[in-house]
Protein backbone atom coordinates (compact mmCIF):
# COMPACT_ATOMS: atom_id res chain seq x y z
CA UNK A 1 -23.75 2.03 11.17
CA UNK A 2 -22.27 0.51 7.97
CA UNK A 3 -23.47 0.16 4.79
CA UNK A 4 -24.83 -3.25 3.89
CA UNK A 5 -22.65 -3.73 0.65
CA UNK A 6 -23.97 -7.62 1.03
CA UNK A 7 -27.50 -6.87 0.87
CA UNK A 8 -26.67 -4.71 -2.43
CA UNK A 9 -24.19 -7.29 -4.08
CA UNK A 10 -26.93 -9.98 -3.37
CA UNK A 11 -29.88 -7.74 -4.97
CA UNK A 12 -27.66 -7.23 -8.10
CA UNK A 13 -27.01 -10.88 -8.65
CA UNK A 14 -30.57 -11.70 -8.59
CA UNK A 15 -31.74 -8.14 -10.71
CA UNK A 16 -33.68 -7.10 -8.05
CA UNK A 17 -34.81 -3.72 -7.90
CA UNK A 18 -35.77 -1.93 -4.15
CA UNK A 19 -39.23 -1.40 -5.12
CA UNK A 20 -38.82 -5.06 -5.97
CA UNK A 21 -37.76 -6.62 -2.88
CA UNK A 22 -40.20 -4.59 -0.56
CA UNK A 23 -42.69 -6.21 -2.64
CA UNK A 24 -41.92 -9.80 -2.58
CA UNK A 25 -41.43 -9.34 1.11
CA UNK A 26 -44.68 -7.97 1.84
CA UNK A 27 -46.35 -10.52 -0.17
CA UNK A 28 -44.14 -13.60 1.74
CA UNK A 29 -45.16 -11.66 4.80
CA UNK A 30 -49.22 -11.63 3.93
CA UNK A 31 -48.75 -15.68 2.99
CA UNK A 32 -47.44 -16.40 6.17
CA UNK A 33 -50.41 -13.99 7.54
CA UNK A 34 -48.56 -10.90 8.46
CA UNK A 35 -49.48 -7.90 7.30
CA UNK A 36 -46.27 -5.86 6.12
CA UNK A 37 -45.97 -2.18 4.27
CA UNK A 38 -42.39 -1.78 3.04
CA UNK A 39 -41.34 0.32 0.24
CA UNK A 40 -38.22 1.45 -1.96
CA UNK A 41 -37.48 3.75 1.08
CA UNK A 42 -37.53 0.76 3.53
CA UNK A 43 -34.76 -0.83 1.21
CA UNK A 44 -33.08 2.12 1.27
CA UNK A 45 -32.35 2.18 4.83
CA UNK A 46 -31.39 -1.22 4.62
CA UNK A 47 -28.82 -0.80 2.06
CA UNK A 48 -27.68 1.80 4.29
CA UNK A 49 -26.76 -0.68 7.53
CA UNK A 50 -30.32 -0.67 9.30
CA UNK A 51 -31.12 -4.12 10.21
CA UNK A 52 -35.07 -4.30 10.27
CA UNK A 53 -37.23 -6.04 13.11
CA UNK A 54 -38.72 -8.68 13.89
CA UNK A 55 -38.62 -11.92 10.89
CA UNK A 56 -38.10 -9.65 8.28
CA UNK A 57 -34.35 -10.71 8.10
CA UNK A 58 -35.22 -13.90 7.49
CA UNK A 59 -38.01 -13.21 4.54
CA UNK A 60 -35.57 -11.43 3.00
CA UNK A 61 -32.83 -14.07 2.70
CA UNK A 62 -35.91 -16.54 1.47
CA UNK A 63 -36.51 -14.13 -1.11
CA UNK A 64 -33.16 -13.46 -1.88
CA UNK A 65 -32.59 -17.46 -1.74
CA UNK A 66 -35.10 -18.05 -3.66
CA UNK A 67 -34.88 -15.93 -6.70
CA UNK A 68 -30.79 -17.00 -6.90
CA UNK A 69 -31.54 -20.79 -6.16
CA UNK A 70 -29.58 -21.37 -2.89
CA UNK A 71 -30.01 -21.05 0.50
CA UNK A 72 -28.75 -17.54 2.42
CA UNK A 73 -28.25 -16.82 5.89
CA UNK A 74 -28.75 -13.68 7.81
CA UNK A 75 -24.90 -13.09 7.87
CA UNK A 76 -25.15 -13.94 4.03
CA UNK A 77 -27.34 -11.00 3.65
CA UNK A 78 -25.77 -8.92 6.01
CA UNK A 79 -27.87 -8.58 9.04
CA UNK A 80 -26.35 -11.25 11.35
CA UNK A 81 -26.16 -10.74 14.97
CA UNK A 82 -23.51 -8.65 16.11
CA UNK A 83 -23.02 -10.84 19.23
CA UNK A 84 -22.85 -14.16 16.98
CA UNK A 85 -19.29 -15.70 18.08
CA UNK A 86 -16.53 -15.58 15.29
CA UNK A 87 -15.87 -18.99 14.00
CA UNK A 88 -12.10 -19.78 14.33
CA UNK A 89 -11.92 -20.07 10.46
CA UNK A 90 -13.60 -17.70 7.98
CA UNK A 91 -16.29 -20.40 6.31
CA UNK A 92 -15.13 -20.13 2.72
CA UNK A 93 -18.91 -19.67 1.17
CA UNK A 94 -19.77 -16.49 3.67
CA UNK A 95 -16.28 -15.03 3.03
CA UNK A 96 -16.93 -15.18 -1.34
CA UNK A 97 -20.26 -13.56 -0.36
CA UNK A 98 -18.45 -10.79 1.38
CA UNK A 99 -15.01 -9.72 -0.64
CA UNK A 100 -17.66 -9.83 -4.38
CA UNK A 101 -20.01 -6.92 -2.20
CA UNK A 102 -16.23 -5.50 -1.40
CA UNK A 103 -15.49 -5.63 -5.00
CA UNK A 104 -18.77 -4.43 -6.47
CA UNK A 105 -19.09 -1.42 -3.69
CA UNK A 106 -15.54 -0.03 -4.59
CA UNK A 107 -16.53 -0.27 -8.49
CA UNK A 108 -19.46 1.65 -7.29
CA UNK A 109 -16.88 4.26 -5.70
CA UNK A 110 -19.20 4.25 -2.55
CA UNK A 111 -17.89 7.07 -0.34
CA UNK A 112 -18.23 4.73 2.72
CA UNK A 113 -15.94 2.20 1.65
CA UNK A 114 -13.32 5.10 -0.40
CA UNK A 115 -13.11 6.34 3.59
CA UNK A 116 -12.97 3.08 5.00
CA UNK A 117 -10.46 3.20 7.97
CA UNK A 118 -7.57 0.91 8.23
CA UNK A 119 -7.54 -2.07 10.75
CA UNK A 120 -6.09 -2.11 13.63
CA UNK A 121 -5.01 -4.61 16.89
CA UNK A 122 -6.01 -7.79 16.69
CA UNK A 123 -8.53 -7.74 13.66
CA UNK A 124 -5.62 -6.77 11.88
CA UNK A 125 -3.29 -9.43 12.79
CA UNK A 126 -6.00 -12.66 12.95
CA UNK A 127 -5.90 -12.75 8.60
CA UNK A 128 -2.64 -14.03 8.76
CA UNK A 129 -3.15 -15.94 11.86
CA UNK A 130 -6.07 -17.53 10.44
CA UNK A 131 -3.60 -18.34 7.20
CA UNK A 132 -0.88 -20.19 8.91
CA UNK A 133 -3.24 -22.12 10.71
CA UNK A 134 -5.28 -24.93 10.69
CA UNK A 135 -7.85 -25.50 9.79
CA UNK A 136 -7.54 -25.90 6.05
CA UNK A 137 -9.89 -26.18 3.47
CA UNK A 138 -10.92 -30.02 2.44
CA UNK A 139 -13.08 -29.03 -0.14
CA UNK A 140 -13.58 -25.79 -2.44
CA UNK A 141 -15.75 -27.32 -5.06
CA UNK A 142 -19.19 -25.13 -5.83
CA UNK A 143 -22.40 -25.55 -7.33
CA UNK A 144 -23.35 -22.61 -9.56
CA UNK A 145 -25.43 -21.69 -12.57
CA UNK A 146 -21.91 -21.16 -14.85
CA UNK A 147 -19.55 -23.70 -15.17
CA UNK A 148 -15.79 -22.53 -14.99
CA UNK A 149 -13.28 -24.31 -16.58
CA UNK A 150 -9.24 -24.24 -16.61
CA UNK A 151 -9.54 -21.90 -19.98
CA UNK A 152 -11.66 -19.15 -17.21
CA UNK A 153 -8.77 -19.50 -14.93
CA UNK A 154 -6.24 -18.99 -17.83
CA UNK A 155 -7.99 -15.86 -18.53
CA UNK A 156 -8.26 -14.79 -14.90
CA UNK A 157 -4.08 -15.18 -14.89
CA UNK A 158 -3.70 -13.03 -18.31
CA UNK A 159 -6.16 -9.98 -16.53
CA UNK A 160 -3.46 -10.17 -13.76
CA UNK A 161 -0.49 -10.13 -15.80
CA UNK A 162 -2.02 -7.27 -18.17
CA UNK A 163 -3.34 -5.16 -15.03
CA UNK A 164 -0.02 -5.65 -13.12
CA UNK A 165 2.04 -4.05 -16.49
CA UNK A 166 -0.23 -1.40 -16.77
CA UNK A 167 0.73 -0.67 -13.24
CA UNK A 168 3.76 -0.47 -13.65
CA UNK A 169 3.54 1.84 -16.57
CA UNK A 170 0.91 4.42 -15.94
CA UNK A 171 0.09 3.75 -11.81
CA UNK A 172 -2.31 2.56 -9.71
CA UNK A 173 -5.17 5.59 -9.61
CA UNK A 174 -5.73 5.01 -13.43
CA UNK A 175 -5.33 1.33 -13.03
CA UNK A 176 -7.82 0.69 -10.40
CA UNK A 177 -11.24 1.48 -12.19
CA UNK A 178 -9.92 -1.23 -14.45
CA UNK A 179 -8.81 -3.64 -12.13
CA UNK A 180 -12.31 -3.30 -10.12
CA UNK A 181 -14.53 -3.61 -13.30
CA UNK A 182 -12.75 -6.31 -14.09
CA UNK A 183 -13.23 -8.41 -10.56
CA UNK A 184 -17.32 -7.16 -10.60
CA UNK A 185 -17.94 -7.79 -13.40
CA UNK A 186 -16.16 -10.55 -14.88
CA UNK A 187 -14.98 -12.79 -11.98
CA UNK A 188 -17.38 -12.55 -9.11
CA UNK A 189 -19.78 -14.32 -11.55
CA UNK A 190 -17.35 -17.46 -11.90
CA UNK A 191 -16.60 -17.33 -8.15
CA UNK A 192 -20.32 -18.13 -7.85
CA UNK A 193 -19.80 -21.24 -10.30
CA UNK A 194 -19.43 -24.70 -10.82
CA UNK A 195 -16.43 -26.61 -10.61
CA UNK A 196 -14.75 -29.37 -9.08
CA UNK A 197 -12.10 -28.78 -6.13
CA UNK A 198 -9.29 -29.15 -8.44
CA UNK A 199 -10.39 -26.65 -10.35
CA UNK A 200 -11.92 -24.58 -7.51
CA UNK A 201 -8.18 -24.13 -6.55
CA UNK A 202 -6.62 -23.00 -9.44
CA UNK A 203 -10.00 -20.72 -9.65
CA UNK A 204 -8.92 -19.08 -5.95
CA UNK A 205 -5.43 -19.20 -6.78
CA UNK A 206 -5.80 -17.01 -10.00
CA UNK A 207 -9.02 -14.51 -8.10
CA UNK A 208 -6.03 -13.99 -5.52
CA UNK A 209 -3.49 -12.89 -7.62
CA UNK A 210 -6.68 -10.33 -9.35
CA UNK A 211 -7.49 -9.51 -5.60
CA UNK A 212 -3.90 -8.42 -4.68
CA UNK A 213 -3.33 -6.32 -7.57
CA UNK A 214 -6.39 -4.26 -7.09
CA UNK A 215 -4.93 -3.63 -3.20
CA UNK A 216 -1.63 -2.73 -4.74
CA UNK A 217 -4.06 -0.08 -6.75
CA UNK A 218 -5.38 0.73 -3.84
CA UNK A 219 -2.70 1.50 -1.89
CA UNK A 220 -1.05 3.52 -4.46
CA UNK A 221 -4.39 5.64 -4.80
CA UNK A 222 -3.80 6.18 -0.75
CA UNK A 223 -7.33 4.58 0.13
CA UNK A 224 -4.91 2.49 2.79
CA UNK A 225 -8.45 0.66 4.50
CA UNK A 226 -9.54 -0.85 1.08
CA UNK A 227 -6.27 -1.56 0.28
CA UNK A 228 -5.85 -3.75 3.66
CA UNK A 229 -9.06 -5.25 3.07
CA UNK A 230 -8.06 -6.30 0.04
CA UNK A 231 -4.59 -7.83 0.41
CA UNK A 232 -6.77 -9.91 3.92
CA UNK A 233 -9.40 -11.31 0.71
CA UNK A 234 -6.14 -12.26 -0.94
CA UNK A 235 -4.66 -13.88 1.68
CA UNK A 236 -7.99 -15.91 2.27
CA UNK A 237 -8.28 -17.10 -1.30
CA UNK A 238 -4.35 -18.12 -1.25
CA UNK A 239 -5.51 -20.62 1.78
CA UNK A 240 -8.02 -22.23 -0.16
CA UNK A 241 -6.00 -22.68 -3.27
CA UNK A 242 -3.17 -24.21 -1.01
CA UNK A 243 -0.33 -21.97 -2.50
CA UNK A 244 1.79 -20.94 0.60
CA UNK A 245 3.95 -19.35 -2.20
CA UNK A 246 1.18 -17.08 -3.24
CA UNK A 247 0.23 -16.52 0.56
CA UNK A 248 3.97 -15.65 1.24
CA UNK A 249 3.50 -13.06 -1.68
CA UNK A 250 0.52 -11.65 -0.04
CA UNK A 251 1.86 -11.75 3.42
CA UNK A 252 4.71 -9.24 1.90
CA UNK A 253 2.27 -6.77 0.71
CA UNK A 254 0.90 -6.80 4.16
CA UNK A 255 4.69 -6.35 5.54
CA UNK A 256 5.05 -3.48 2.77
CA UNK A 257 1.72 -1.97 3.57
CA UNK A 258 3.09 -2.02 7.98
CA UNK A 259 5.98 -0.39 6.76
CA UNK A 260 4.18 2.28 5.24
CA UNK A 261 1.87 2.99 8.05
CA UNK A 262 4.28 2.79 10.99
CA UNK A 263 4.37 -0.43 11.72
CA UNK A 264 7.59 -1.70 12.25
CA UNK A 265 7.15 -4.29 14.69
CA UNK A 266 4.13 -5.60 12.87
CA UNK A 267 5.95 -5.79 9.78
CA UNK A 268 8.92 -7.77 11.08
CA UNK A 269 6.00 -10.38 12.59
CA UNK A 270 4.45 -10.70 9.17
CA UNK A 271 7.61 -11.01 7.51
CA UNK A 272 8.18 -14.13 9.98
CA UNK A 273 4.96 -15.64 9.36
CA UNK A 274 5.85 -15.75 5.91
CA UNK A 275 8.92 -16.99 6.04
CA UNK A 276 8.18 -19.71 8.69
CA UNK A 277 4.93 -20.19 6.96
CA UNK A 278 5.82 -20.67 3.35
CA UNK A 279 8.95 -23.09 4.68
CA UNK A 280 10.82 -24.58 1.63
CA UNK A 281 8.55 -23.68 -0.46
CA UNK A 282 9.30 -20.23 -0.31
CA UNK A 283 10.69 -18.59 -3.54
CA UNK A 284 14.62 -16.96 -3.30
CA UNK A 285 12.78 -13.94 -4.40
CA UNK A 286 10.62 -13.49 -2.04
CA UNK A 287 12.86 -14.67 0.69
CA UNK A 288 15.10 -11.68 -0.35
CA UNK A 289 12.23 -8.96 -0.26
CA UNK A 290 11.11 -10.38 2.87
CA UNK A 291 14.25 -10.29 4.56
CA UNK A 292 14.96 -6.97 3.00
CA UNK A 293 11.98 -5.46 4.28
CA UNK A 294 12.65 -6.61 7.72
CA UNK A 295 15.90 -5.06 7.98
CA UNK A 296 14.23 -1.98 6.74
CA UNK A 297 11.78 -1.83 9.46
CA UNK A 298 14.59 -2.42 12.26
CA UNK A 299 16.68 -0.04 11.14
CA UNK A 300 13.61 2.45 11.18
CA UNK A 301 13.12 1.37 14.78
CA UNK A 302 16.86 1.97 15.46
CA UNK A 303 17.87 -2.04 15.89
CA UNK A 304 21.12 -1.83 13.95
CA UNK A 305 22.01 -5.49 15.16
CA UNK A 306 18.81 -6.82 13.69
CA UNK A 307 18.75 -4.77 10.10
CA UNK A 308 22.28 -6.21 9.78
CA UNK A 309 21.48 -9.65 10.15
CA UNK A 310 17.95 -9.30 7.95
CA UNK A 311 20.35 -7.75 5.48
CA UNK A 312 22.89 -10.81 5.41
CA UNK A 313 19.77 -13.26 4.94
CA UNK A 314 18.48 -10.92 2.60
CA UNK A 315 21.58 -11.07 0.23
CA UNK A 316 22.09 -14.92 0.58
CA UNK A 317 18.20 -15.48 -0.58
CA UNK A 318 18.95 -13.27 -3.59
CA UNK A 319 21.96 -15.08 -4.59
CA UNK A 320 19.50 -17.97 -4.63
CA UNK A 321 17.05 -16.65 -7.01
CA UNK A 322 16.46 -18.67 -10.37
CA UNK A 323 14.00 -15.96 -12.56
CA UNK A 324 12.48 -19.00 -14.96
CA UNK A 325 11.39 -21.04 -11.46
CA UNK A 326 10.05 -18.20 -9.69
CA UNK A 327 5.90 -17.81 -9.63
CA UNK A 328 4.88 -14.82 -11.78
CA UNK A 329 3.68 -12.50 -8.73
CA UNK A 330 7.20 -12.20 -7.12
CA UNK A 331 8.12 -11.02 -11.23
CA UNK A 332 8.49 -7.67 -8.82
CA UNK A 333 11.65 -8.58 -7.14
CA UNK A 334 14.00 -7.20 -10.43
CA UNK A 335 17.84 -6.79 -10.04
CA UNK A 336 18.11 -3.78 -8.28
CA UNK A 337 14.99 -3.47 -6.07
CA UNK A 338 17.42 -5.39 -3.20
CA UNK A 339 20.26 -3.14 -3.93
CA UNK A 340 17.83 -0.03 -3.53
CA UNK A 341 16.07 -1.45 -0.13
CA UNK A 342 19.76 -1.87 1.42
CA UNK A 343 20.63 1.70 0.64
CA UNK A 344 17.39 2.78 2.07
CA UNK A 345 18.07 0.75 5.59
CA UNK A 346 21.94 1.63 5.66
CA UNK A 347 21.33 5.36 5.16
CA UNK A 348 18.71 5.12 8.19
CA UNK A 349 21.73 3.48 10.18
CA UNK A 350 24.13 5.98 9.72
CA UNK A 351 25.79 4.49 6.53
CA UNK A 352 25.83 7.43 3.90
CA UNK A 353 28.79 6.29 1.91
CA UNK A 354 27.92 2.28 1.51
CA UNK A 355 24.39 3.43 0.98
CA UNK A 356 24.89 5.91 -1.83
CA UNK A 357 26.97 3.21 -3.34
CA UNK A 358 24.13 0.72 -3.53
CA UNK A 359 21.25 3.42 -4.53
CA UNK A 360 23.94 4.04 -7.60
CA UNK A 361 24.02 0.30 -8.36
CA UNK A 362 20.02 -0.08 -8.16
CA UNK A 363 19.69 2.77 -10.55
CA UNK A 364 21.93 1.59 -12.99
CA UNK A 365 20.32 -1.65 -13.06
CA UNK A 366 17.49 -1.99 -15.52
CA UNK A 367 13.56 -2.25 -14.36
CA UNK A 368 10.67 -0.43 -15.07
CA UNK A 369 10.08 3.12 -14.75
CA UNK A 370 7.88 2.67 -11.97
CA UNK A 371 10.67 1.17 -10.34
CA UNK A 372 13.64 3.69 -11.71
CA UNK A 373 11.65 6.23 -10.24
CA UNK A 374 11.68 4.91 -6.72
CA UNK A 375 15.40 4.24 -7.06
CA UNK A 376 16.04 7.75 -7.93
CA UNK A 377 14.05 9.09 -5.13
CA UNK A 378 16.56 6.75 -2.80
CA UNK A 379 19.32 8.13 -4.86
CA UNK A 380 18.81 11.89 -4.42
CA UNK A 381 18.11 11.63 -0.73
CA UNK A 382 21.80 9.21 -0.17
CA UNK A 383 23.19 12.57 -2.43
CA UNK A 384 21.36 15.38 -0.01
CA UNK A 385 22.62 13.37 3.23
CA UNK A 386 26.58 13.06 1.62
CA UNK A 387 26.17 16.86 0.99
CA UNK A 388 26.70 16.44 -2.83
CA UNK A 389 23.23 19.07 -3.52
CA UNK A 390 24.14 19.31 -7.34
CA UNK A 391 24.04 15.76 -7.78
CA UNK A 392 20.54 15.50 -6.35
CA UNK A 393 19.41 17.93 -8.18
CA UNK A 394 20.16 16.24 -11.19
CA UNK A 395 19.13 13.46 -9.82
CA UNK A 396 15.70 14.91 -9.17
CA UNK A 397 15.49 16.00 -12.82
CA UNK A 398 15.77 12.60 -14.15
CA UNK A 399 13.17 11.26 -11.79
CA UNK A 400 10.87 14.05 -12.75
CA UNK A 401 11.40 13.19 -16.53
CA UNK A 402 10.62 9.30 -15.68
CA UNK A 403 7.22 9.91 -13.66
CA UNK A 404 6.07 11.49 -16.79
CA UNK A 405 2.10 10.10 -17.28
CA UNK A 406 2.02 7.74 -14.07
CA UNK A 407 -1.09 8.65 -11.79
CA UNK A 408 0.58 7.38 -8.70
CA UNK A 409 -0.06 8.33 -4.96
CA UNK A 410 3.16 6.79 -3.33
CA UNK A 411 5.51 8.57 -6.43
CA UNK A 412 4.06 12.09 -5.58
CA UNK A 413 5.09 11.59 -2.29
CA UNK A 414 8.38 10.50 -3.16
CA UNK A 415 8.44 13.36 -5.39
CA UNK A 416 7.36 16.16 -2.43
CA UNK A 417 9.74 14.48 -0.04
CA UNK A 418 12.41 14.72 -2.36
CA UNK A 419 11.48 18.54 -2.97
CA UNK A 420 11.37 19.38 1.12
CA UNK A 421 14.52 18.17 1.03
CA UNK A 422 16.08 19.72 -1.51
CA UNK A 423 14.40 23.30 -0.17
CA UNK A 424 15.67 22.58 3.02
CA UNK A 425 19.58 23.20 1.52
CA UNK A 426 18.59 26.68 0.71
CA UNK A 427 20.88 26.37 -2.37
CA UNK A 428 20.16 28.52 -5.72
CA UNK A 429 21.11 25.11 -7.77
CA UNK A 430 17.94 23.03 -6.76
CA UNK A 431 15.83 26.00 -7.38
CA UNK A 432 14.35 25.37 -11.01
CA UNK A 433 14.11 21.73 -9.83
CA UNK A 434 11.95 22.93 -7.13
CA UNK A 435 9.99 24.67 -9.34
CA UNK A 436 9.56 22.05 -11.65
CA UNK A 437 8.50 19.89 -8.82
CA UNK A 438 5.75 22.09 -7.63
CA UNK A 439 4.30 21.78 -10.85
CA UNK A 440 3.99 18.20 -11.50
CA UNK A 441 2.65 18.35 -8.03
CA UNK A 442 0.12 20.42 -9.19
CA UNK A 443 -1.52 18.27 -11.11
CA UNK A 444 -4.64 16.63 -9.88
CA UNK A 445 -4.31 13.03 -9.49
């Protein structure tokens, strides 16, 4: 039984308390001449995924309804019928109902969506399905008590930029709280708006690029689930803006999330879709990272023929790239972050020498220390496999010294994986490094 985070989102729109609801209910209830007893408690169980009996689904969504001045459904509310068939296309309205509860439940830090599980088989798959197919949306206007303008959108776009940087700088576990806040607080109440369809565009267009950064959070905070979840809303709100750009974008945080959790045949189909997808009016950049992260998921499969010819596509897309026509999301592909993927895939294949050459070449390229920090994981671990152990340990030093103050999930692992490795050569050089290592690890994140 899951928690009805729709139910709750709804009730804090309209500042509804428990004791509140059970009230108007049992008053509804006595005018239609049914006698009903429910209290905070009954709400309570509710909240909690218990669907009650009988009509009281529906009195709740007329209360609901009518305290917030439209009409609700059961599925609104969350207490559809579990056997109700799955429309082919996720009805825009039901779906903004659904990913502000999302948003508002992980600002809450509900335990039951912090453990939510990642999705798997076809669930997993039909988001991006459902993206590169028809039908698309005719219409995204919306009738709401706030009326949202280009200047709300603008400021949507600056959030994004400023919560991407701080990213970058400090990690995604500090960054998230933000980030969520942010999309409770101050966007799920323009989402429920007015505007126009023009407008209603550039609003889901801008909430996307919010949404995705908040899965990137997630993801580096290792709550894998929400960040899925997350990077699907995205890829729903890219459809009804009518970016396939921005979808592309999205579909390669999906293909970067299916590399991390084993899915290497997944991630080369998502990689695809976005390619075929997005068409010509796919970005160079993102063409690149696509391609890039395909040949990194055949070579972990062991497909040398196919990693070679994802990494020739991927080096003729980047020769392509033009930074002042590129959309501001794929801002992530720097110079470098190609270099560092091909070292990753040709020391998988076998390729020790070629790859340490292009880890060195990433690393002396300039990005953000985020990014450096990756590239000297990549570095140390094309030194350790070339036998050069003093080398990595140095290298392992500077990495240390640029993770300094980042609260990052993904760069502690890169940090303990660079550590087994280095205590695997059983060499007294890498043995302060160790040490230091074990105590940054230390640290609670």
């Amino acid at each position: 039984m899951e928690p009805n985070t729709q139910l709750d989102a709804l009730m804090y729109e309209a500042g509804m308390s428990r004791v509140g609801l059970a009230t108007r209910i049992n008053r509804a209830a006595a005018a239609q001449g049914t006698q009903m007893r429910y209290d905070h408690s009954s709400v309570i169980r509710w909240l909690r995924g218990q669907r009650p009996r009988g009509r009281t689904p529906e009195i709740i969504a007329d209360v609901l309804g009518a305290r917030l001045g439209r009409r609700l459904s059961l599925d609104d509310i969350g207490m559809g019928a579990p056997s109700t068939p799955q429309p082919a296309g996720t009805p825009l309205d039901g779906f903004i109902g659904k990913a502000t509860a999302l948003w508002r439940g992980d600002h809450q830090q509900r335990e039951d969506l912090q453990k939510a599980p990642v999705i798997t088989g076809l669930p997993a798959v039909g988001p991006v399905w459902e993206w590169e197919n028809p039908p698309d949306d005719t219409d995204v206007s919306s009738r709401g008590t706030i009326r949202v303008g280009l200047p709300d959108v603008d400021q949507l776009r600056t959030a994004r930029s400023h919560y991407e940087q701080m990213y970058r700088k400090i990690g995604g576990v500090a960054t998230r709280s933000r980030v969520l806040r942010f999309l409770a607080e101050d966007t799920a109440p323009l989402m429920r708006g007015s505007y126009s369809d023009q407008t209603g565009r550039e609003l889901h267009r801008a909430v996307g690029g919010l949404v995705a950064v908040a899965g990137i959070c997630a993801y580096d905070s290792n709550a894998q689930g929400l960040a899925q979840r997350y990077y699907h809303q995205a890829l729903r709100l890219a459809k009804a803006s009518g970016d396939r750009t921005f979808g592309g974008y999205v579909i390669a945080l999906l293909v970067n999330h299916s590399l991390f959790m084993g899915e290497y045949r997944q991630a080369v189909a998502f990689a695809e879709a976005g390619l075929r997808t997005a068409g010509a009016a796919i970005s160079p950049a993102l063409a690149s990272d696509l391609h890039a992260m395909q040949a990194k998921a055949f070579a972990r499969m062991g497909d040398h023929a196919g990693a070679r010819r994802a990494i020739s596509a991927a080096e003729t897309a980047s020769g392509q790239i033009r930074p002042d026509e590129e959309p501001a999301e794929t801002g992530y592909v720097q110079p470098g972050l190609l270099e560092n993927a091909l070292a990753d895939t040709l020391m998988r294949l076998g390729d020790t020498g070629p790859a340490q050459q292009y880890a060195a070449e990433a690393v002396a390229t300039h990005t953000h220390a985020r990014g450096k920090v990756h590239r000297l994981a990549t570095l140390a671990d094309c030194e350790l496999r070339a036998g050069e152990v003093d080398q990595a340990a140095g290298t392992a030093v500077r990495m240390l010294d640029t993770a300094q103050g980042m609260e990052s999930q993904r760069l502690y692992d890169r940090l303990a994986g660079v550590r087994r490795s280095l205590s695997a050569t059983r060499s007294t050089a890498v043995t302060d490094v160790v040490d230091r290592i074990d105590d940054a690890l230390r640290i609670p994140l």
